[in-house]
PDB file of N, CA and C in Angstrom:
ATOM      1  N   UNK A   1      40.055 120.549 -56.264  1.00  0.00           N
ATOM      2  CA  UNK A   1      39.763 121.734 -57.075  1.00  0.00           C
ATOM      3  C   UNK A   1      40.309 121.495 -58.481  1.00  0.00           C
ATOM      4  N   UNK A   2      39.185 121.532 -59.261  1.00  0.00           N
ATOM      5  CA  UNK A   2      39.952 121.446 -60.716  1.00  0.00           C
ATOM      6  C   UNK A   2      40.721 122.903 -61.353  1.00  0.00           C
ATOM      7  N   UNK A   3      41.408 122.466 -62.328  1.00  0.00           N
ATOM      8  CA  UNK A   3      42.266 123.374 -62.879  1.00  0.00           C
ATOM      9  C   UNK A   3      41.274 124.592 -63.424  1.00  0.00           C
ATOM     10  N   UNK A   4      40.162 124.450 -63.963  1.00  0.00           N
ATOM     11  CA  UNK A   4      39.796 125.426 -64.396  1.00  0.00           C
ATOM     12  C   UNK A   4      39.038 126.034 -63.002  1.00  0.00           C
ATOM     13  N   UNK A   5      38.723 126.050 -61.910  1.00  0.00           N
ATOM     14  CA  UNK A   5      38.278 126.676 -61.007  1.00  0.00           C
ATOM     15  C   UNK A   5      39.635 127.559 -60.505  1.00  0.00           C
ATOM     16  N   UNK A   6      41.182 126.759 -60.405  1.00  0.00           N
ATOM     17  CA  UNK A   6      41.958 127.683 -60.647  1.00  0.00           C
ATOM     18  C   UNK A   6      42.110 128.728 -61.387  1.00  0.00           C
ATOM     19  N   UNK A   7      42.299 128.650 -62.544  1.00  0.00           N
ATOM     20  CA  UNK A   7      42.273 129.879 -63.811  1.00  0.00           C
ATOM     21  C   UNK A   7      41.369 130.804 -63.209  1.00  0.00           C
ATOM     22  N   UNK A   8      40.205 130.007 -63.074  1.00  0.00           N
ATOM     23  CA  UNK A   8      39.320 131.663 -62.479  1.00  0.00           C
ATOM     24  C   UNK A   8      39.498 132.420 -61.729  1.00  0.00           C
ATOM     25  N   UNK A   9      39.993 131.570 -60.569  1.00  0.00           N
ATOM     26  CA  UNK A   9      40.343 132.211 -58.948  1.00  0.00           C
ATOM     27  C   UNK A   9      41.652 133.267 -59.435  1.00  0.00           C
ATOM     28  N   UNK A  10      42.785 133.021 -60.349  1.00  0.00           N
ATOM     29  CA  UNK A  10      43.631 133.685 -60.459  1.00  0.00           C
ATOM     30  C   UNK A  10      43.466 134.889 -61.039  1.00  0.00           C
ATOM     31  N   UNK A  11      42.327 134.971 -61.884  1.00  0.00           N
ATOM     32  CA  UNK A  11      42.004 135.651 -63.327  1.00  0.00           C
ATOM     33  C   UNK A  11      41.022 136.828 -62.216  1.00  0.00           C
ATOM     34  N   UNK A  12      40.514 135.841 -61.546  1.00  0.00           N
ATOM     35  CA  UNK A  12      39.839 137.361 -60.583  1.00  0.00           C
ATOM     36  C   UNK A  12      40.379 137.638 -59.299  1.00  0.00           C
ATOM     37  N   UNK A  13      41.842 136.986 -58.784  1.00  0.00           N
ATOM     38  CA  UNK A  13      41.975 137.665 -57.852  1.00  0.00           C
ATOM     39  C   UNK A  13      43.168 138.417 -58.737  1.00  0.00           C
ATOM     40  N   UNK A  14      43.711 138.439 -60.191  1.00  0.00           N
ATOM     41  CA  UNK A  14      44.335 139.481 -60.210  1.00  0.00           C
ATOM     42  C   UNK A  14      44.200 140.669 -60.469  1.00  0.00           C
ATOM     43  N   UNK A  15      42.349 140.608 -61.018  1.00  0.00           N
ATOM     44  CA  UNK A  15      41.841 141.873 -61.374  1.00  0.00           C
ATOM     45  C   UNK A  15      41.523 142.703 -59.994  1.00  0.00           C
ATOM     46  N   UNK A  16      41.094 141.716 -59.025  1.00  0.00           N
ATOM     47  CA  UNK A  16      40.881 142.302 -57.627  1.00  0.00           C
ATOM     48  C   UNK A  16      42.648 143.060 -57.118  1.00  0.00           C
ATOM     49  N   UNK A  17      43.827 142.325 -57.336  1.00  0.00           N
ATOM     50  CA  UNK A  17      44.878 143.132 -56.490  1.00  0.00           C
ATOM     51  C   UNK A  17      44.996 144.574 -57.520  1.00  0.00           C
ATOM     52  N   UNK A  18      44.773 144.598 -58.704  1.00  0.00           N
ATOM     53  CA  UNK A  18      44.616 145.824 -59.493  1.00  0.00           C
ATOM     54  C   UNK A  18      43.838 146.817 -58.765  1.00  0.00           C
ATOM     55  N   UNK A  19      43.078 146.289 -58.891  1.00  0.00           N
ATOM     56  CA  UNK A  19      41.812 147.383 -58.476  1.00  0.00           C
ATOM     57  C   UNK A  19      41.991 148.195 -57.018  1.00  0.00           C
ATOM     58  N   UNK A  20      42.641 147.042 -55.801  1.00  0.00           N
ATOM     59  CA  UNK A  20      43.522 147.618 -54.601  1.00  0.00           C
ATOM     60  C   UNK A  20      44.362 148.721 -54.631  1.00  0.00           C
ATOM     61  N   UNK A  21      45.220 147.896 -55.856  1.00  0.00           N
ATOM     62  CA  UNK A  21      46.212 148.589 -55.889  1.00  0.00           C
ATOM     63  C   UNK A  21      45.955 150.149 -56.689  1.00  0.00           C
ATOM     64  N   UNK A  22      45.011 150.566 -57.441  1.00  0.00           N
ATOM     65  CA  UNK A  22      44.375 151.497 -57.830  1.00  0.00           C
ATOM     66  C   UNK A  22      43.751 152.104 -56.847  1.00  0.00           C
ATOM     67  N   UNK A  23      42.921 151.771 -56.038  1.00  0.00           N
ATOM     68  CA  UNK A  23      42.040 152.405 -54.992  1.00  0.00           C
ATOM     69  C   UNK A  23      43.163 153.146 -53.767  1.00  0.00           C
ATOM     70  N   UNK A  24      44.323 152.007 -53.819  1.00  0.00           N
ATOM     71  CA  UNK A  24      45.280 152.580 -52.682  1.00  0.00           C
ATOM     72  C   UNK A  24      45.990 153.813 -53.329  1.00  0.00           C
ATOM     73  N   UNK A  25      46.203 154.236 -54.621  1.00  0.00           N
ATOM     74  CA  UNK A  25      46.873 155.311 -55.176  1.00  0.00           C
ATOM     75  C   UNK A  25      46.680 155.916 -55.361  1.00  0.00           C
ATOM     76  N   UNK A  26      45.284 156.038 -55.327  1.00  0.00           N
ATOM     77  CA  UNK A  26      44.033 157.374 -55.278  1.00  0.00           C
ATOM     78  C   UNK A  26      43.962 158.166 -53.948  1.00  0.00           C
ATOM     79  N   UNK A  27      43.807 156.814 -53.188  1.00  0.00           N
ATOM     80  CA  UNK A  27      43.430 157.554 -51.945  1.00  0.00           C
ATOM     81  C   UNK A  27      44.956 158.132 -51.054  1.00  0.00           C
ATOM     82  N   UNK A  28      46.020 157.597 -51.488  1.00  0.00           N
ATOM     83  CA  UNK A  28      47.130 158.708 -50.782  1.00  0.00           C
ATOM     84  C   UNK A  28      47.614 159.430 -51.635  1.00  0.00           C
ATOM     85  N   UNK A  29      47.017 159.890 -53.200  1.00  0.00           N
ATOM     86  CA  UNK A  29      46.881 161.191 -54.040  1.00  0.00           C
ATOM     87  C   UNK A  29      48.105 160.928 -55.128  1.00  0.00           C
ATOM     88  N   UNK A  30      48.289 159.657 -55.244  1.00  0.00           N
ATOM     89  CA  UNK A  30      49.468 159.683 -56.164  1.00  0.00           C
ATOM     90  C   UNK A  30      49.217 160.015 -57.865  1.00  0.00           C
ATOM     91  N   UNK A  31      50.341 159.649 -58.291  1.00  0.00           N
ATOM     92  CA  UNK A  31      50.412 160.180 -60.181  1.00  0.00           C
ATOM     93  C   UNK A  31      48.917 159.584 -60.804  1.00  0.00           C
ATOM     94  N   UNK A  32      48.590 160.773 -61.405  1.00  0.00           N
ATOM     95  CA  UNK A  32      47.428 160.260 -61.976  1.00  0.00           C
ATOM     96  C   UNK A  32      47.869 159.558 -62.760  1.00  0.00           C
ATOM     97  N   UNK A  33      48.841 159.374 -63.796  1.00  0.00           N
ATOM     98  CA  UNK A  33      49.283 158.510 -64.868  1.00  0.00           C
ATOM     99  C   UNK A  33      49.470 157.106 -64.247  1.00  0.00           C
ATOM    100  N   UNK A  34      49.704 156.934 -63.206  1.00  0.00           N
ATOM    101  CA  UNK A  34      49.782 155.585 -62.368  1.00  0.00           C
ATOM    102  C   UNK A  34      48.497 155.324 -62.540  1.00  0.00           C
ATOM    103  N   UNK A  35      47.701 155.718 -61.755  1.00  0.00           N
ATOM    104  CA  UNK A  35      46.043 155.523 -61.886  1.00  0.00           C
ATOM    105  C   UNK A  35      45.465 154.977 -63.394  1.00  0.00           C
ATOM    106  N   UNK A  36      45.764 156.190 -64.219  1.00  0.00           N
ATOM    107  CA  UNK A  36      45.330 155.548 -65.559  1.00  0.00           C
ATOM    108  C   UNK A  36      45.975 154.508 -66.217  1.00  0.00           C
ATOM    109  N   UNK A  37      47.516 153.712 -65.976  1.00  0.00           N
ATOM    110  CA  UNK A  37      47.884 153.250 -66.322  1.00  0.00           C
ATOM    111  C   UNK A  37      47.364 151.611 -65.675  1.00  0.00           C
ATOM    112  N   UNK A  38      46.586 152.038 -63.751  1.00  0.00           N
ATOM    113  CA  UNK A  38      46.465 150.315 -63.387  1.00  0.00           C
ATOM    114  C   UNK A  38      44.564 150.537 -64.120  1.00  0.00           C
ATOM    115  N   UNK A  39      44.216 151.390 -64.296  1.00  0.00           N
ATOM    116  CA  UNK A  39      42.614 151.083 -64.622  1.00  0.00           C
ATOM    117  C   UNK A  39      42.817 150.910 -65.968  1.00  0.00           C
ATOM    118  N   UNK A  40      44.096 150.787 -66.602  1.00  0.00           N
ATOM    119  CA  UNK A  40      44.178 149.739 -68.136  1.00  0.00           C
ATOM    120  C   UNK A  40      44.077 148.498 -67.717  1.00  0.00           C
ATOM    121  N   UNK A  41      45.347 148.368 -67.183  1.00  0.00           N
ATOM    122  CA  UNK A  41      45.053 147.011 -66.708  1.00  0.00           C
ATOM    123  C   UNK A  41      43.691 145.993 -66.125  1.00  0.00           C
ATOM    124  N   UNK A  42      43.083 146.884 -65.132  1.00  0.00           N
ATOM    125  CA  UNK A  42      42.316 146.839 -64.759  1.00  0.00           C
ATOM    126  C   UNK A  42      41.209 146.181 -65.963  1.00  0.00           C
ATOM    127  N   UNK A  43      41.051 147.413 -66.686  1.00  0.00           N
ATOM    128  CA  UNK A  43      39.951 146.586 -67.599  1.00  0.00           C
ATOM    129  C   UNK A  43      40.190 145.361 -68.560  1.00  0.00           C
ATOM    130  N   UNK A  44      41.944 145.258 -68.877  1.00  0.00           N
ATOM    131  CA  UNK A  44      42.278 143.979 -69.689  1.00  0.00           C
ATOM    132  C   UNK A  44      42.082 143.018 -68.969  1.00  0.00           C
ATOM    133  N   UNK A  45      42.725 143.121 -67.456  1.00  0.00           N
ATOM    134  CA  UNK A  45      42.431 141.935 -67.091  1.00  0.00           C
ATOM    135  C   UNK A  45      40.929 141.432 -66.692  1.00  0.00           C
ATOM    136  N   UNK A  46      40.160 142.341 -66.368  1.00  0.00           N
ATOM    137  CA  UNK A  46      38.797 141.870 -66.634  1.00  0.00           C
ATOM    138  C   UNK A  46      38.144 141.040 -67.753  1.00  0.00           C
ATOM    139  N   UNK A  47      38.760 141.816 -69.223  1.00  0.00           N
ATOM    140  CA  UNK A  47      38.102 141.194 -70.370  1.00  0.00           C
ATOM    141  C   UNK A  47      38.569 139.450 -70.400  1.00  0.00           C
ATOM    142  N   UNK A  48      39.955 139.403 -70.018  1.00  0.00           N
ATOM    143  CA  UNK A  48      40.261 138.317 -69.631  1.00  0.00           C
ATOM    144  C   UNK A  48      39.445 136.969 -69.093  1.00  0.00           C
ATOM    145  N   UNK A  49      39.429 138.119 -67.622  1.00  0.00           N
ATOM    146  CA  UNK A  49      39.305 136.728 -66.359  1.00  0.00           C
ATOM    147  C   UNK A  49      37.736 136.421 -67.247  1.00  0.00           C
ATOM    148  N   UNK A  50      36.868 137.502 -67.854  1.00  0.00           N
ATOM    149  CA  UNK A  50      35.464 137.129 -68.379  1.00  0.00           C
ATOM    150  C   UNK A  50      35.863 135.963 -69.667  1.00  0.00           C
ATOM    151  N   UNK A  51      36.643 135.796 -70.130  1.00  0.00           N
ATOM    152  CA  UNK A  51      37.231 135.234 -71.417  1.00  0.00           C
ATOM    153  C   UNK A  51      36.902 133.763 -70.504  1.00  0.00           C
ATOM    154  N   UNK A  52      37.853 134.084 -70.006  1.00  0.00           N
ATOM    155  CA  UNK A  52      37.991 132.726 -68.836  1.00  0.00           C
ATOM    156  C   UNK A  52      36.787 132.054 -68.639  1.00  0.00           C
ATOM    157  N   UNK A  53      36.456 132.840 -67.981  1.00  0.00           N
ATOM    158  CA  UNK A  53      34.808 132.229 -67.142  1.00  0.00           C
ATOM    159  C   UNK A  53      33.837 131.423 -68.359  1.00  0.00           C
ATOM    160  N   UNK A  54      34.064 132.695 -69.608  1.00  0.00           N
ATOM    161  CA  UNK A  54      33.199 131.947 -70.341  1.00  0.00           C
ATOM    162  C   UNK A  54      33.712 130.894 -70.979  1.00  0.00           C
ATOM    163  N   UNK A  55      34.730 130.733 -71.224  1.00  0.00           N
ATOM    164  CA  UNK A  55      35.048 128.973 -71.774  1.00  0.00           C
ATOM    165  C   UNK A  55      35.149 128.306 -70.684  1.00  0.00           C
ATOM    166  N   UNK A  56      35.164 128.622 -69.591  1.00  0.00           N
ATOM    167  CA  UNK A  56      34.825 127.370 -68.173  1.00  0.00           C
ATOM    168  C   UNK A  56      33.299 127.023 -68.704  1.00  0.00           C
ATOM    169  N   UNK A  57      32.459 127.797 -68.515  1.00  0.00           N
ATOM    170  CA  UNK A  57      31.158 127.573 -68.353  1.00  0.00           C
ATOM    171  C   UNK A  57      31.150 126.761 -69.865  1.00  0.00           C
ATOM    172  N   UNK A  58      31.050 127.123 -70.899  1.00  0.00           N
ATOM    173  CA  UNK A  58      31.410 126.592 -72.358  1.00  0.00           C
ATOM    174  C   UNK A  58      31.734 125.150 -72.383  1.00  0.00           C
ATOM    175  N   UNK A  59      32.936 125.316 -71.510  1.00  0.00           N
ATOM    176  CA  UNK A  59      33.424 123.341 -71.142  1.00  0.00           C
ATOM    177  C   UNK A  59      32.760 122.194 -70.602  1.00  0.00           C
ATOM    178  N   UNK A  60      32.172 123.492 -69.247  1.00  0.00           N
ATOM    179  CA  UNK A  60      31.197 122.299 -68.371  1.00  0.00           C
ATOM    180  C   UNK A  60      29.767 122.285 -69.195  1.00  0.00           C
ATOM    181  N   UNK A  61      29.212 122.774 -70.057  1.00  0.00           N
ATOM    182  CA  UNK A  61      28.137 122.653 -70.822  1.00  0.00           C
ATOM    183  C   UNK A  61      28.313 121.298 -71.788  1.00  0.00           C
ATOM    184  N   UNK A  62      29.174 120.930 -72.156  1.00  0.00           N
ATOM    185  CA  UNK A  62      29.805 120.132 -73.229  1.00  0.00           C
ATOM    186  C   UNK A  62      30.399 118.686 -72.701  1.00  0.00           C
TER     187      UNK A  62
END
C-alpha cells in the first residue's frame, strides 16, 4: 500500500469517526453545541480528506 492510499484511508476514516461520533450524540439527545461543534469538524475535515484525494489523483496523472 502506498503512502498516499494511506493519507486517504486516514483523511476518510477520520471524517467517518466524526460523523459517528455526531450521529451517536444526537441520537442519545446530547448538547446541541457538541453537535454543532463535531459537524465543524465534520465539514473541515471533509474539505481536507477532498484536498487529499485531489492531489492523489493530480500525482498519479503526472
Amino acid at each position: 500500500m502506498s503512502a498516499s492510499n494511506t493519507f486517504v484511508g486516514i483523511a476518510v476514516g477520520a471524517v467517518f469517526i466524526v460523523l459517528l461520533l455526531g450521529m451517536a450524540n444526537m441520537l442519545r439527545g446530547g448538547s446541541a453545541n457538541t453537535s454543532q461543534l463535531l459537524m465543524r469538524w465534520r465539514v473541515g475535515l471533509q474539505f481536507l480528506a477532498i484536498l487529499i484525494i485531489l492531489g492523489v489523483l493530480w500525482l498519479r496523472g503526472h
